[in-house]
PDB file of N, CA and C in Angstrom:
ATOM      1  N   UNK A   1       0.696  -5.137  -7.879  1.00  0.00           N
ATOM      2  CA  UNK A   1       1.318  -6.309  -7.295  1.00  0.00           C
ATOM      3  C   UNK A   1       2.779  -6.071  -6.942  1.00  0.00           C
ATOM      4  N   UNK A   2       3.453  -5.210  -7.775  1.00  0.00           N
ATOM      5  CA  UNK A   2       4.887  -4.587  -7.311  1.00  0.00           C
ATOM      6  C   UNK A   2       4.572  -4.412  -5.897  1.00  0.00           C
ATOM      7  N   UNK A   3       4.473  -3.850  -5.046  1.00  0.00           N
ATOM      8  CA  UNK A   3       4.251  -3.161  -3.734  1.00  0.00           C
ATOM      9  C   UNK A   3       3.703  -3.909  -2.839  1.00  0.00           C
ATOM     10  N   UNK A   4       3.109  -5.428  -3.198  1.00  0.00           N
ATOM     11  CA  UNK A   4       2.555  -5.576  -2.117  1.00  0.00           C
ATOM     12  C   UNK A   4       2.931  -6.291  -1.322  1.00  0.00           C
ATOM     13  N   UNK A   5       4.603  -6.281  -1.222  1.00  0.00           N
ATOM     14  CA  UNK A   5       5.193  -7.001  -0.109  1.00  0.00           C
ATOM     15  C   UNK A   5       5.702  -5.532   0.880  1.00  0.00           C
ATOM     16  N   UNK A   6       4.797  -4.699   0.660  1.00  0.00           N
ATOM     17  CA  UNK A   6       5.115  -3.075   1.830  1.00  0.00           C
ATOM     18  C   UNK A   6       3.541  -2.928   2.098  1.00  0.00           C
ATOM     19  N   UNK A   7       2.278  -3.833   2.694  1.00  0.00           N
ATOM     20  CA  UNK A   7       1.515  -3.701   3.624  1.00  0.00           C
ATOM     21  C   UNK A   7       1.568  -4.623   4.375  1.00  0.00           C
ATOM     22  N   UNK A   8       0.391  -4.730   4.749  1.00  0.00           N
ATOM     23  CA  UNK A   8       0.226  -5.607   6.122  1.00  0.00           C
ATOM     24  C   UNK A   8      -0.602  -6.412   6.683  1.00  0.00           C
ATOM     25  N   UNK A   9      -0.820  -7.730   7.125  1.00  0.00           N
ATOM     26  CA  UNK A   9      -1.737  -8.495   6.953  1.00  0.00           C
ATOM     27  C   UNK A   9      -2.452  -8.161   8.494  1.00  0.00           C
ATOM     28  N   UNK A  10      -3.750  -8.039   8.383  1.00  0.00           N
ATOM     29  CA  UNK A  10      -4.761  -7.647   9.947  1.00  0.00           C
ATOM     30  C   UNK A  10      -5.380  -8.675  10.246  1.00  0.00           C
ATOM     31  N   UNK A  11      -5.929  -8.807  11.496  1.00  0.00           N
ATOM     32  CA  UNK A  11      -6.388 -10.545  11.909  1.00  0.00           C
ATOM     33  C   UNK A  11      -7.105  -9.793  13.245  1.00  0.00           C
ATOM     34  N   UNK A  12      -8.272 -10.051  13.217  1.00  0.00           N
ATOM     35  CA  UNK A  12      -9.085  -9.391  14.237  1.00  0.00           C
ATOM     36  C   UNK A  12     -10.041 -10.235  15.128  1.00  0.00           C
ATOM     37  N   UNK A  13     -10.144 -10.681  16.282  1.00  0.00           N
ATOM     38  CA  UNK A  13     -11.005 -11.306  17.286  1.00  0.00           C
ATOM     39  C   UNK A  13     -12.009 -10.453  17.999  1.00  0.00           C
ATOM     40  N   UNK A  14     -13.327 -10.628  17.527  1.00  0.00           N
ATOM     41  CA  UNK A  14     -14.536  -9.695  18.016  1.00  0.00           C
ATOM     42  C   UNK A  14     -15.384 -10.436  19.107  1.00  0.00           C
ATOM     43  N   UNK A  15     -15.282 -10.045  20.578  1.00  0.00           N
ATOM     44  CA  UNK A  15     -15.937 -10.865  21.568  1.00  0.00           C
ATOM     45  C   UNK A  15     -17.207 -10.169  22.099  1.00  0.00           C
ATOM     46  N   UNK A  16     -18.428 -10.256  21.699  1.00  0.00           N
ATOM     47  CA  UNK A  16     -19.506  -9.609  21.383  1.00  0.00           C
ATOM     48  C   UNK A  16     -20.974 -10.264  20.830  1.00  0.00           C
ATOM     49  N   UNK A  17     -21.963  -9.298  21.299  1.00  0.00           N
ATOM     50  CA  UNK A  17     -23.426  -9.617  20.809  1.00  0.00           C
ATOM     51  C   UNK A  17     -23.589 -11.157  21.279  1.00  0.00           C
ATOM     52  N   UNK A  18     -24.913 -11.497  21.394  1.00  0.00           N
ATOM     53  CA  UNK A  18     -25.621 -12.136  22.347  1.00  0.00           C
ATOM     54  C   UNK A  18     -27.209 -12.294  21.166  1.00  0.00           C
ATOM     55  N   UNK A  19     -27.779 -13.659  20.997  1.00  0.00           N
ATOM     56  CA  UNK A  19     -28.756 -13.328  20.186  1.00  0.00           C
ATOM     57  C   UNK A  19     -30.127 -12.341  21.180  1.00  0.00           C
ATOM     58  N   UNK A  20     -31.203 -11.478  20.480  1.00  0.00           N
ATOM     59  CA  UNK A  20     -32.347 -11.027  21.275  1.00  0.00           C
ATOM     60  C   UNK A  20     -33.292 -10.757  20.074  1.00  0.00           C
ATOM     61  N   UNK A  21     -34.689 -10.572  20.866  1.00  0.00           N
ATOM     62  CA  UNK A  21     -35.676 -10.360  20.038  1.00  0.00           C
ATOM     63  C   UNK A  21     -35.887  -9.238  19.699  1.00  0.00           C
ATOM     64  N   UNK A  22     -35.353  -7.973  20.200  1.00  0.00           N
ATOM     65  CA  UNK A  22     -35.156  -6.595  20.686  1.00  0.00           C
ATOM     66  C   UNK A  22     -34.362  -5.738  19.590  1.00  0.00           C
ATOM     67  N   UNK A  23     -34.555  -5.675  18.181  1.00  0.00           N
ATOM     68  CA  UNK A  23     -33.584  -5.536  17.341  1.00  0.00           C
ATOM     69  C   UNK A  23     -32.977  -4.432  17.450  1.00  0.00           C
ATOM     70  N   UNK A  24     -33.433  -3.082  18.523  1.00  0.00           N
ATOM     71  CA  UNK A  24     -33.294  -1.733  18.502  1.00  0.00           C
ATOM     72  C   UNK A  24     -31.947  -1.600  19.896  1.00  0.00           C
ATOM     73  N   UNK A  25     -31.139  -3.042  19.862  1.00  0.00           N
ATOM     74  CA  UNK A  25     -30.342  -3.213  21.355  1.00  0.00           C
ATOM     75  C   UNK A  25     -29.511  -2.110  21.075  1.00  0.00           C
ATOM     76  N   UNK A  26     -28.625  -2.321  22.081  1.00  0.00           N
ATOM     77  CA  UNK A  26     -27.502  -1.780  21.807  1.00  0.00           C
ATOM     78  C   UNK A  26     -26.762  -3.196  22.730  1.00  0.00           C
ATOM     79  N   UNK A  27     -25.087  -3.145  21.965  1.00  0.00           N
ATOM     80  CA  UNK A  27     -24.235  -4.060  22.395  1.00  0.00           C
ATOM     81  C   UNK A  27     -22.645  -4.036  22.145  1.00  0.00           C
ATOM     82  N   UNK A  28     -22.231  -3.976  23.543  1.00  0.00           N
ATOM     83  CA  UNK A  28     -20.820  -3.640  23.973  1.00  0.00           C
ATOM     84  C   UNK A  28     -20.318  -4.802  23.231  1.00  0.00           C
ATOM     85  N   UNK A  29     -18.584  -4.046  22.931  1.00  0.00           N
ATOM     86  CA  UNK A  29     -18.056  -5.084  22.181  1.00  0.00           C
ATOM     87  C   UNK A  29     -16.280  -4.723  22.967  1.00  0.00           C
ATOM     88  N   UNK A  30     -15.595  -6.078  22.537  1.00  0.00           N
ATOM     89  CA  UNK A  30     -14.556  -5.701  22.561  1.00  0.00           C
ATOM     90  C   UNK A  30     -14.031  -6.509  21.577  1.00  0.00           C
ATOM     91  N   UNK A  31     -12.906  -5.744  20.331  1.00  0.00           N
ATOM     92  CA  UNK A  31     -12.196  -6.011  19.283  1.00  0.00           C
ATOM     93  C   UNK A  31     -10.304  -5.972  19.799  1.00  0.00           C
ATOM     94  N   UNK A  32     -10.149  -7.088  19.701  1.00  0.00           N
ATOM     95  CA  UNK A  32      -8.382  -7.543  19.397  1.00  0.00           C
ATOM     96  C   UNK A  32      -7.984  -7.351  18.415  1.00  0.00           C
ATOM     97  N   UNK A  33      -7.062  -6.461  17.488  1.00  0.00           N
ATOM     98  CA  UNK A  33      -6.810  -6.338  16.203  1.00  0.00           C
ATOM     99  C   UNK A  33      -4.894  -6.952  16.394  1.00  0.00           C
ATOM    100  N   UNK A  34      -4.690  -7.629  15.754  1.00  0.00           N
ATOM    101  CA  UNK A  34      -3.418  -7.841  15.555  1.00  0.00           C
ATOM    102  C   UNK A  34      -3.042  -7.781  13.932  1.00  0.00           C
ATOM    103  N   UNK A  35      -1.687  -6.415  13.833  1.00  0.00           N
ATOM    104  CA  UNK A  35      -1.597  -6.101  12.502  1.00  0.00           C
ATOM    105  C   UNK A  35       0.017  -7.179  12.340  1.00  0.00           C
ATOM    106  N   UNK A  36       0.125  -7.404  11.371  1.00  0.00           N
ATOM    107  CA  UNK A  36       1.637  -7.938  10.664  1.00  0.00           C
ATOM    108  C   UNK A  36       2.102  -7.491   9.925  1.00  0.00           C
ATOM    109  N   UNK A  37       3.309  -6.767   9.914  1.00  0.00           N
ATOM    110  CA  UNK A  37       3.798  -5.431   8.923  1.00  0.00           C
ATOM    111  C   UNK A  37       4.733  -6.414   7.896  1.00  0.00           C
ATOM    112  N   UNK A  38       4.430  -6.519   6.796  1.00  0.00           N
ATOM    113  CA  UNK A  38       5.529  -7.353   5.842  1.00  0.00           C
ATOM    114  C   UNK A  38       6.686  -6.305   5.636  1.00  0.00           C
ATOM    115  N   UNK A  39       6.504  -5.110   6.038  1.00  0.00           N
ATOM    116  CA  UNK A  39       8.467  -4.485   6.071  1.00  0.00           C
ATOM    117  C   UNK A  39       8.074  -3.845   7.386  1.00  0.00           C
ATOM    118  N   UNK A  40       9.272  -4.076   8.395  1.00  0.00           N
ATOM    119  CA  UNK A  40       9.148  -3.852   9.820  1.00  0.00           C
ATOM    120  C   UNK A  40      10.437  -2.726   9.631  1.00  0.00           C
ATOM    121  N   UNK A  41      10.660  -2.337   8.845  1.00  0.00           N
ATOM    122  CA  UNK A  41      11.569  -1.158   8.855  1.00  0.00           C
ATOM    123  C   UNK A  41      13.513  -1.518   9.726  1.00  0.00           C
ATOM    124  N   UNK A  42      14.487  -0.634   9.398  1.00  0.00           N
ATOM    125  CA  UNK A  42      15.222  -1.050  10.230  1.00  0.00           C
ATOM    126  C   UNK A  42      15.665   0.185  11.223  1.00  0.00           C
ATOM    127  N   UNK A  43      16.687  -0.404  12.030  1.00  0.00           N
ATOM    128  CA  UNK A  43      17.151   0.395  13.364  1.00  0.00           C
ATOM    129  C   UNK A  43      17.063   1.909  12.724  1.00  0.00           C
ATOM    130  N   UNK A  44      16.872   3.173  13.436  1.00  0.00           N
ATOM    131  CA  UNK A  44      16.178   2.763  15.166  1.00  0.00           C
ATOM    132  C   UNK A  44      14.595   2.984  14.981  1.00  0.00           C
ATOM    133  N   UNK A  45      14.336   2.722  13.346  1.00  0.00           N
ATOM    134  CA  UNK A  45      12.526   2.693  13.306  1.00  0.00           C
ATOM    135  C   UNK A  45      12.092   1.554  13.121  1.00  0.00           C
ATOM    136  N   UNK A  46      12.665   0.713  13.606  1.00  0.00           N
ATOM    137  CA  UNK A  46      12.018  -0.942  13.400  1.00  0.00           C
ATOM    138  C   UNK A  46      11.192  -1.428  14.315  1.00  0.00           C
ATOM    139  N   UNK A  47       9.879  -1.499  13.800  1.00  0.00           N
ATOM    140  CA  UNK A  47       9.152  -1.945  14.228  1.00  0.00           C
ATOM    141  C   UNK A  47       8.659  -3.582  15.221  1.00  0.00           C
ATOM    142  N   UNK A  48       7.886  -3.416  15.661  1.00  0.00           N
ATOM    143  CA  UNK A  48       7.469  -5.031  16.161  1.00  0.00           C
ATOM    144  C   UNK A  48       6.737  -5.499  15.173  1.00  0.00           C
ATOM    145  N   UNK A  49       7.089  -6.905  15.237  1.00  0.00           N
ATOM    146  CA  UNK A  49       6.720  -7.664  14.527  1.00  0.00           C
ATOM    147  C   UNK A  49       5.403  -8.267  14.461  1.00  0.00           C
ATOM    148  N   UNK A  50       4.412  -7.777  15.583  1.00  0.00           N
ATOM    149  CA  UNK A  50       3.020  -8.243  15.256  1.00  0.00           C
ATOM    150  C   UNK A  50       2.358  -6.775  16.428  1.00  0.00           C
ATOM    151  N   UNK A  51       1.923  -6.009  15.637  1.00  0.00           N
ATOM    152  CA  UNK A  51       1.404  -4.905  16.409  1.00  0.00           C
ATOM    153  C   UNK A  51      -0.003  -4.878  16.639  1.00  0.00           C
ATOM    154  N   UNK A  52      -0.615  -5.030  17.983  1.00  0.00           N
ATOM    155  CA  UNK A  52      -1.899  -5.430  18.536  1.00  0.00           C
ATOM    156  C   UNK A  52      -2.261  -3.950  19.027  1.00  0.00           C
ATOM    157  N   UNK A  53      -3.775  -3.659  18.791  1.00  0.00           N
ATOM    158  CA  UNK A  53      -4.369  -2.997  19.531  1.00  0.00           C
ATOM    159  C   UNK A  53      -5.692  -3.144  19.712  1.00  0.00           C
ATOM    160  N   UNK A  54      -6.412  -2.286  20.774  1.00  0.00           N
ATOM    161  CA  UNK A  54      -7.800  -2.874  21.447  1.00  0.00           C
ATOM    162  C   UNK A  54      -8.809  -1.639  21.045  1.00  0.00           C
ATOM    163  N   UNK A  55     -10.341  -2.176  20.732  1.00  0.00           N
ATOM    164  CA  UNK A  55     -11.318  -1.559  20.433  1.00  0.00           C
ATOM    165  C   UNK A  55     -12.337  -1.897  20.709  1.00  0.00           C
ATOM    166  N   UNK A  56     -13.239  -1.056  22.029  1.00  0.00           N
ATOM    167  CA  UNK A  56     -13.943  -0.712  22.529  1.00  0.00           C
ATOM    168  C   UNK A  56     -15.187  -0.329  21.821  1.00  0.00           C
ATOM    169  N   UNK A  57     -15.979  -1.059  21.568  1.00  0.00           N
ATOM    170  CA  UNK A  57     -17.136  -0.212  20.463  1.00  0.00           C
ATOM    171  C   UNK A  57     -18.098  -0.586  20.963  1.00  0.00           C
ATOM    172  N   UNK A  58     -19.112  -0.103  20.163  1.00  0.00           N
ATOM    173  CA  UNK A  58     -20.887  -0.554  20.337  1.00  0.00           C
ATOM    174  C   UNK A  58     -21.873  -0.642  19.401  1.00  0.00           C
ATOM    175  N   UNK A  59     -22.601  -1.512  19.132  1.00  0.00           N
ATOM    176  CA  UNK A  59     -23.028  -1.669  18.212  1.00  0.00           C
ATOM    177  C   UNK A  59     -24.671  -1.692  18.126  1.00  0.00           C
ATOM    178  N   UNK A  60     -25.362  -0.537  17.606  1.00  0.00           N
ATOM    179  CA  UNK A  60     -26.561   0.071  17.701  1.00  0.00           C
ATOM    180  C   UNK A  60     -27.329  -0.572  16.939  1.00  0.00           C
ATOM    181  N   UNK A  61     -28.586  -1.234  17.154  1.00  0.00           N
ATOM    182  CA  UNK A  61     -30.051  -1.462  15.987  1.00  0.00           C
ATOM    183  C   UNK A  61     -30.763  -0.263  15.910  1.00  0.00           C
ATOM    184  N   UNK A  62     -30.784   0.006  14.463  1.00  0.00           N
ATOM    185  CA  UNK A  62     -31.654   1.634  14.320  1.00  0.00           C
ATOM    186  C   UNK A  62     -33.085   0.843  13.685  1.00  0.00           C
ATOM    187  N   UNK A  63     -33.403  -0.509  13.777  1.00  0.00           N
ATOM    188  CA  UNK A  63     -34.345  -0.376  13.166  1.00  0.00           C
ATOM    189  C   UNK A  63     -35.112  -1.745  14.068  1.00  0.00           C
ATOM    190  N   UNK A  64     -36.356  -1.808  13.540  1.00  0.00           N
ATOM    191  CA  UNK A  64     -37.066  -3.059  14.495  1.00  0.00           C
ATOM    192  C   UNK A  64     -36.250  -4.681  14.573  1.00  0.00           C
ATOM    193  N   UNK A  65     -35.931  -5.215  12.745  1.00  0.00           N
ATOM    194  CA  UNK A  65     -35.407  -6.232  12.567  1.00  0.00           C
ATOM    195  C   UNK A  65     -34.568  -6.026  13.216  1.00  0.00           C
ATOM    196  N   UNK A  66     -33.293  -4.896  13.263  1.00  0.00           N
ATOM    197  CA  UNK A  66     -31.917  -5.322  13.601  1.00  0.00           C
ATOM    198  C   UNK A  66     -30.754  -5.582  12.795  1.00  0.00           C
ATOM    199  N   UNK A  67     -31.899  -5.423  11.656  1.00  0.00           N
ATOM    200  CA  UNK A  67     -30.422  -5.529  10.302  1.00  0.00           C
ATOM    201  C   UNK A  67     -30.200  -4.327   9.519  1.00  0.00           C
ATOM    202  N   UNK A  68     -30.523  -3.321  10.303  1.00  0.00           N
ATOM    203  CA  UNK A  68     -29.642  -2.022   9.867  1.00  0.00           C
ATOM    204  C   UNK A  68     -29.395  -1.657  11.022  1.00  0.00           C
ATOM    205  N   UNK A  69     -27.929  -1.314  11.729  1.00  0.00           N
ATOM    206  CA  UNK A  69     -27.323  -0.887  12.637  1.00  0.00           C
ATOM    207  C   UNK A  69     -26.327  -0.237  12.871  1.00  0.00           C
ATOM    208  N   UNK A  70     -26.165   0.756  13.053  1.00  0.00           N
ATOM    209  CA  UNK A  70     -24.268   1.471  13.213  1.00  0.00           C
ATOM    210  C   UNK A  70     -23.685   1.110  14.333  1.00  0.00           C
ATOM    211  N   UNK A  71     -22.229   1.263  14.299  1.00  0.00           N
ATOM    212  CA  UNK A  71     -21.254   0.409  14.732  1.00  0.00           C
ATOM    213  C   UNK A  71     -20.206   1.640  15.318  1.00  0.00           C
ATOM    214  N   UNK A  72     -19.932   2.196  16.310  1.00  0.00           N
ATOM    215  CA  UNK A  72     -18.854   3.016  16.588  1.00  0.00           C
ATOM    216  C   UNK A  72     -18.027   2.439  17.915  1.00  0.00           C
ATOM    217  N   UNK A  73     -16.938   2.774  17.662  1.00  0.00           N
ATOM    218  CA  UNK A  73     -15.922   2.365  18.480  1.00  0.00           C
ATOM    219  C   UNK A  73     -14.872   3.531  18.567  1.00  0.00           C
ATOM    220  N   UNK A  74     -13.550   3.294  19.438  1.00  0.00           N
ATOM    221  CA  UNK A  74     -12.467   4.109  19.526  1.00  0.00           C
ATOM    222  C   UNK A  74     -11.162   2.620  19.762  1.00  0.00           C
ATOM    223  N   UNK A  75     -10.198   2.981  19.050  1.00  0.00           N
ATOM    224  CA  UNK A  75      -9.021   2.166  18.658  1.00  0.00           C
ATOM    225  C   UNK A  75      -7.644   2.817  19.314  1.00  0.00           C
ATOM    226  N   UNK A  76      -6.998   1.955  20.314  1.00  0.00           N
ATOM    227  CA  UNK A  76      -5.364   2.285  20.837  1.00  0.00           C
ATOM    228  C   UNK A  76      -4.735   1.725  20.625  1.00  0.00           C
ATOM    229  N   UNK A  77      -3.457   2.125  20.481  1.00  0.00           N
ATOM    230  CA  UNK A  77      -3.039   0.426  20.205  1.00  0.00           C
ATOM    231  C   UNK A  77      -2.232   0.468  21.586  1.00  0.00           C
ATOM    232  N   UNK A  78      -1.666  -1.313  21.305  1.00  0.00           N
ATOM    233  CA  UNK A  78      -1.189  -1.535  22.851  1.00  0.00           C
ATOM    234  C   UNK A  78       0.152  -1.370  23.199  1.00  0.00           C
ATOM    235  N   UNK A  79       0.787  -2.255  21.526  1.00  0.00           N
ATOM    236  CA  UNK A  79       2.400  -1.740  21.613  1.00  0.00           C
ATOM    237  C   UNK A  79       2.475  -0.900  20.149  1.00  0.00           C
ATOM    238  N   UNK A  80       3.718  -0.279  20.156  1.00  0.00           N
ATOM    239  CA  UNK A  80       4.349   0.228  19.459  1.00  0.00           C
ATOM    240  C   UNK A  80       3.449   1.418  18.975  1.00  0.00           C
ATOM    241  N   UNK A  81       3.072   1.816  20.150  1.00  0.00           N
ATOM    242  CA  UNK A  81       1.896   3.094  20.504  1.00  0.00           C
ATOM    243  C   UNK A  81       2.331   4.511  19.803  1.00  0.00           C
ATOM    244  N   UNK A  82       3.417   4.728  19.099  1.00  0.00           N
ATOM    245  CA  UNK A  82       4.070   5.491  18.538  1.00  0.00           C
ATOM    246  C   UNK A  82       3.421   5.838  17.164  1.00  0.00           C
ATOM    247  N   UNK A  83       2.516   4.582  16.492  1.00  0.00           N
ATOM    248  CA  UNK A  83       1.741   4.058  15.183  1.00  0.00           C
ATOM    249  C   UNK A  83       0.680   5.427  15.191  1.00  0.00           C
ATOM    250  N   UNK A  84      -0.043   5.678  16.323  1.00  0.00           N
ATOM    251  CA  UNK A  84      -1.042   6.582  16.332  1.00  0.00           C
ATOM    252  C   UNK A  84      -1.616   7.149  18.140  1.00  0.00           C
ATOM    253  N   UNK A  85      -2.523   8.183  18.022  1.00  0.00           N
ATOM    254  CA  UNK A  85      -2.468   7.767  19.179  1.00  0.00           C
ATOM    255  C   UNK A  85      -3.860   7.471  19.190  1.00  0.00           C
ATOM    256  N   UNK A  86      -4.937   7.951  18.606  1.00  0.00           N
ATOM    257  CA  UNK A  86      -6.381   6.309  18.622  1.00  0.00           C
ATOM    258  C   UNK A  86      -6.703   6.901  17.156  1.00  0.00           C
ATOM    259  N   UNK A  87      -7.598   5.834  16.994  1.00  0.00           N
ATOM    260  CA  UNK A  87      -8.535   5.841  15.678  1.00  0.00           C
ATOM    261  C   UNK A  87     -10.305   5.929  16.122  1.00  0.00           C
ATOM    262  N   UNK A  88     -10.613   6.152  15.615  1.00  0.00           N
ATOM    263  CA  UNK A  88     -12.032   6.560  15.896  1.00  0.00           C
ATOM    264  C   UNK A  88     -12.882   5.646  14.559  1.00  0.00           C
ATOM    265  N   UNK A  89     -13.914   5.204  14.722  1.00  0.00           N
ATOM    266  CA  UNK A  89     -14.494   3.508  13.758  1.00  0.00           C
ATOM    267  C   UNK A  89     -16.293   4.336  13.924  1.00  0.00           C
ATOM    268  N   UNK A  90     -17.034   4.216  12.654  1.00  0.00           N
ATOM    269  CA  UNK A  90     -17.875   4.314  12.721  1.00  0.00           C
ATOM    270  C   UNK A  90     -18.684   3.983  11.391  1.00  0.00           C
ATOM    271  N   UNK A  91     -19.331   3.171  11.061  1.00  0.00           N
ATOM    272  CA  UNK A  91     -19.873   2.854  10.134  1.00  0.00           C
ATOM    273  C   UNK A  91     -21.619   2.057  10.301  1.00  0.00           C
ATOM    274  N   UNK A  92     -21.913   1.831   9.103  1.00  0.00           N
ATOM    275  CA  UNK A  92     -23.437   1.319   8.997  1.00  0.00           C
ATOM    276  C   UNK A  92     -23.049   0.115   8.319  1.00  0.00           C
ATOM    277  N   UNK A  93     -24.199  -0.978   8.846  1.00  0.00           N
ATOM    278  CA  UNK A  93     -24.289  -2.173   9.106  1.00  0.00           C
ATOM    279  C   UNK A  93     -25.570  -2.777   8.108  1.00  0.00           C
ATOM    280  N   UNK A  94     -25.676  -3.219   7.241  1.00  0.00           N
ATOM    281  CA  UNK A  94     -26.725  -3.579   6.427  1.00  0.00           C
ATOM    282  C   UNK A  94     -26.960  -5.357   6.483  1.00  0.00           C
ATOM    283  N   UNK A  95     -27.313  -6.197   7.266  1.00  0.00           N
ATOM    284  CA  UNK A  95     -27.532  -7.261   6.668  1.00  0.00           C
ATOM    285  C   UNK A  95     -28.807  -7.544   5.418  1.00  0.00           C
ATOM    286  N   UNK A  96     -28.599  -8.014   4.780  1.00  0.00           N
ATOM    287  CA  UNK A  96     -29.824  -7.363   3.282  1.00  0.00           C
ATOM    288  C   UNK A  96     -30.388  -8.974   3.495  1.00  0.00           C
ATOM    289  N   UNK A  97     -29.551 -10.096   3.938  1.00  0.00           N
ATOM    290  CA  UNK A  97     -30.433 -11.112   3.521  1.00  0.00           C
ATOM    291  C   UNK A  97     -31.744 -11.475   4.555  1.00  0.00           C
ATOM    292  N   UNK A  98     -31.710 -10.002   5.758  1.00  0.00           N
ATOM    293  CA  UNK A  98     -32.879 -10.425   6.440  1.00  0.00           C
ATOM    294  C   UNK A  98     -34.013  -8.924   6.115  1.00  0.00           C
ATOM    295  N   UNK A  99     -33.953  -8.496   5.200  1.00  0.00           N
ATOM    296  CA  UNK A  99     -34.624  -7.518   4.930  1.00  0.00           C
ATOM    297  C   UNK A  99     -34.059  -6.096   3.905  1.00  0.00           C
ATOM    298  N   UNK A 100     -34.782  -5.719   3.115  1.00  0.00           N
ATOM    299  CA  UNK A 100     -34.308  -4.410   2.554  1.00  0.00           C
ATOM    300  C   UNK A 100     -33.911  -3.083   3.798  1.00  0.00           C
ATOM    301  N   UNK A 101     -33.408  -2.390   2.933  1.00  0.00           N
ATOM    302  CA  UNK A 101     -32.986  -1.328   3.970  1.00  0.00           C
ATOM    303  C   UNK A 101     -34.207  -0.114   4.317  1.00  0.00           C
ATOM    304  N   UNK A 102     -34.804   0.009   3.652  1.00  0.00           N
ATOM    305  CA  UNK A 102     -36.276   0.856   4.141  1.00  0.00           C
ATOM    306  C   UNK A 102     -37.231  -0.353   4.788  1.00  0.00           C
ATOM    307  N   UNK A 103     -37.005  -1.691   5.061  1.00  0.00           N
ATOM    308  CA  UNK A 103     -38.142  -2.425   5.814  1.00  0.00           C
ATOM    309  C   UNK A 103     -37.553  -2.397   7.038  1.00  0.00           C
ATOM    310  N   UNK A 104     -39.090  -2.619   7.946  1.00  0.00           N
ATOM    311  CA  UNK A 104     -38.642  -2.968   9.162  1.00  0.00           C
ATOM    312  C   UNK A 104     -38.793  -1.741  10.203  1.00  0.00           C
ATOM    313  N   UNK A 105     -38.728  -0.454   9.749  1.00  0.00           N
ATOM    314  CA  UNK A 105     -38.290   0.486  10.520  1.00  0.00           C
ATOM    315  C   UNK A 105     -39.752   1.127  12.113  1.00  0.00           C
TER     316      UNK A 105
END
């Protein structure tokens, strides 16, 4: 709890997926990430005060239901582009309350 006025609060808008019967879709996404740095550093590394960047992803059904799916994207940011120059996002997707993870396949 010492430290945790040196991260940063993230706030993300995901404009994406469409319901279907088709659980094996695939579906374009686009992610708004806006970060808030609680220490913005000072001159001449001071940061902006709400640093946004955009992510391009897609989001795969590997199975009939649709509730196991991986998720990959690529991340830029928009300002203060100096932060990185992309991130790369890839993970697995389990919804469990519509099926175990070996059903369905």
């Amino acid at each position: 709890m010492e430290d945790s006025d040196q991260g940063r609060a993230e706030f993300a808008s995901v404009v994406h997926y469409v319901h279907t019967d088709y659980g094996r879709a695939v579906f374009p996404a686009l992610e708004i990430v806006a970060e808030v740095p609680f220490e913005r550093g000072e001159e001449p590394d001071r940061v902006d005060a709400v640093q946004f960047s955009v992510v391009p992803q897609a989001r795969i059904g590997l199975n009939k239901r649709g509730n196991i799916a991986l998720n990959a994207g690529v991340g830029w940011p928009i300002n203060d582009d100096d932060r990185y120059d992309w991130q790369a996002y890839l993970y697995l997707i389990w919804d469990f309350a519509d099926g175990g993870f070996f059903e369905g396949w």
